[in-house]
Protein backbone atom coordinates (compact mmCIF):
# COMPACT_ATOMS: atom_id res chain seq x y z
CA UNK A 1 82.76 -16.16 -35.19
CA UNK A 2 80.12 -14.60 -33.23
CA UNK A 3 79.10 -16.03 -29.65
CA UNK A 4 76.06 -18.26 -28.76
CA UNK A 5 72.76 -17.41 -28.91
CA UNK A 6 72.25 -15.78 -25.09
CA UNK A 7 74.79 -12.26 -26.65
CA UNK A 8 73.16 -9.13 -25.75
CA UNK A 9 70.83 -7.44 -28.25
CA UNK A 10 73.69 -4.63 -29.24
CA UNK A 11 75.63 -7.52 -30.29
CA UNK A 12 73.12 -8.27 -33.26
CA UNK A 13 71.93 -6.41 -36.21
CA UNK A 14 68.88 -4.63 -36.75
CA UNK A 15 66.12 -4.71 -39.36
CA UNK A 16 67.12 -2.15 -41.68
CA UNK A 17 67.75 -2.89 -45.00
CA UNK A 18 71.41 -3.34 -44.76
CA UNK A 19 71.20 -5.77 -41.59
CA UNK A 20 68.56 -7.97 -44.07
CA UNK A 21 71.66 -7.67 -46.30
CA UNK A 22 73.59 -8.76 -43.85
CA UNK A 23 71.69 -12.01 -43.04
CA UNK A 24 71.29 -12.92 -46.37
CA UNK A 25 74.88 -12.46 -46.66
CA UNK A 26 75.24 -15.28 -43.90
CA UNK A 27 72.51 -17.23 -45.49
CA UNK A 28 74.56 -17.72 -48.68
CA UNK A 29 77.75 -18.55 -46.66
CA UNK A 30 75.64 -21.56 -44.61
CA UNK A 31 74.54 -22.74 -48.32
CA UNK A 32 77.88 -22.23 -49.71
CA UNK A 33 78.82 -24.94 -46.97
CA UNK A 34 77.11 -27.82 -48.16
CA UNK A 35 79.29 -31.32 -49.03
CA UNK A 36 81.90 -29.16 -46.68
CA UNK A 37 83.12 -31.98 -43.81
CA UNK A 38 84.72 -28.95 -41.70
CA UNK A 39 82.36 -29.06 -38.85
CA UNK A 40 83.69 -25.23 -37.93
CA UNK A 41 83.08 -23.67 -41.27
CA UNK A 42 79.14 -24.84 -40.77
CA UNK A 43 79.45 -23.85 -36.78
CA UNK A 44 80.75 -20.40 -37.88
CA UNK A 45 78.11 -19.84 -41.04
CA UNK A 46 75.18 -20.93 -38.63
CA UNK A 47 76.35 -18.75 -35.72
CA UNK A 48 76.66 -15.53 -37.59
CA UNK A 49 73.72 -16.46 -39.31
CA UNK A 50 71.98 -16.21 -35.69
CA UNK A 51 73.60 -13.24 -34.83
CA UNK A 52 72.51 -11.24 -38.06
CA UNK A 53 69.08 -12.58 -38.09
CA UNK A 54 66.54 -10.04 -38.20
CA UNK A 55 63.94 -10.02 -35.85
CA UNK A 56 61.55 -10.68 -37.59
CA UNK A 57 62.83 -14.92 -38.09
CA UNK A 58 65.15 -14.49 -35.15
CA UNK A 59 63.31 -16.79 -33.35
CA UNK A 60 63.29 -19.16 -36.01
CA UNK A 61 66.62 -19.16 -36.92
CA UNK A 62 67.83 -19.81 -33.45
CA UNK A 63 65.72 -22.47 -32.93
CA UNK A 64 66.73 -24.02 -36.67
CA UNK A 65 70.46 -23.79 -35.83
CA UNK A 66 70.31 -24.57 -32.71
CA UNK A 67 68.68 -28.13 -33.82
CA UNK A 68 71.07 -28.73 -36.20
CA UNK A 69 74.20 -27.98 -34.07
CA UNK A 70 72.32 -30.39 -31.03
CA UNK A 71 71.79 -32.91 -34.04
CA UNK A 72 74.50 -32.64 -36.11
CA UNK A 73 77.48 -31.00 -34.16
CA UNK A 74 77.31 -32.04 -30.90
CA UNK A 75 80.43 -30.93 -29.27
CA UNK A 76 79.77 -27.57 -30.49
CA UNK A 77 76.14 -27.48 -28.42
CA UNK A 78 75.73 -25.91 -25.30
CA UNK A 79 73.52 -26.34 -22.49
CA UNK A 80 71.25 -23.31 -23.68
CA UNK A 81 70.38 -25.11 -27.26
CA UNK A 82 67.46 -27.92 -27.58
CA UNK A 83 66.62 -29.91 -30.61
CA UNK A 84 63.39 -28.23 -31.85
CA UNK A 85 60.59 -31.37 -31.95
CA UNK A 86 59.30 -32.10 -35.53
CA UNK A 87 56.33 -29.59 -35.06
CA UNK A 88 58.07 -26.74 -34.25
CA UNK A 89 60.86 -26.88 -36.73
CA UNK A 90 58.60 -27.54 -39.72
CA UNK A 91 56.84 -24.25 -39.31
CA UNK A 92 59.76 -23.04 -38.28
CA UNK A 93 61.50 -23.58 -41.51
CA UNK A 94 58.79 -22.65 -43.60
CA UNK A 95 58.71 -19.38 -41.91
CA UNK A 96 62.77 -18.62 -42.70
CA UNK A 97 61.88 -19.81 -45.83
CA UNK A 98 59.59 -17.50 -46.76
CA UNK A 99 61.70 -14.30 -45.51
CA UNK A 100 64.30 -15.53 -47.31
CA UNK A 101 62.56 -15.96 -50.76
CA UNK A 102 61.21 -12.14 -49.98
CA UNK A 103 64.10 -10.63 -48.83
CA UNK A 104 67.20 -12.35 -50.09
CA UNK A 105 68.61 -12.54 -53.86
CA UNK A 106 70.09 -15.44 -53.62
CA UNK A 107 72.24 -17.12 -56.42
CA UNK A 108 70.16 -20.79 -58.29
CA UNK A 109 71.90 -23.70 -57.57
């Protein structure tokens, strides 16, 4: 599992193409969790997800995890993580969203 969010930049990839493979890798994983109830199967798939995230969403993926972990697993938040406020997240989301759609080949549901 990688670390929190405050690792030093060696410790996360780059943004060639195989480091956007390897987020979109840990994209699928964190969608491959859903209906899971194993809170650390969800911790682990949005920490790596934050560690592989290429600069160009980093941001936006830390603050997106980091809301849901504050939100929705607690006792795996530390004092570095804040719940992003409706206004940030939203554009936030839509931003990931995007990057994913462009750079990810994703399986349909």
């Amino acid at each position: 599992t990688a670390g929190a969010c405050g690792g030093d930049s060696d410790e996360r990839a780059g943004d060639g193409p195989e480091d956007v493979a390897a987020f979109c890798a840990a994209v699928e994983a964190l969608d491959g969790t859903d209906g899971t109830t194993q809170d650390d199967i969800v911790i682990a798939a949005l920490e790596d997800m934050k560690r592989t995230a290429p600069g160009e969403v980093r941001d936006d993926v830390v603050l997106l995890a980091d809301t849901l972990i504050v939100n929705d697993y607690p006792q795996a938040a530390d004092d570095s993580m804040e719940a992003a406020s409706p206004d940030a997240g939203r554009p936030a989301s839509e931003r990931l969203a995007a990057f994913v759609d462009a750079n990810c080949d994703l399986p349909e549901d």
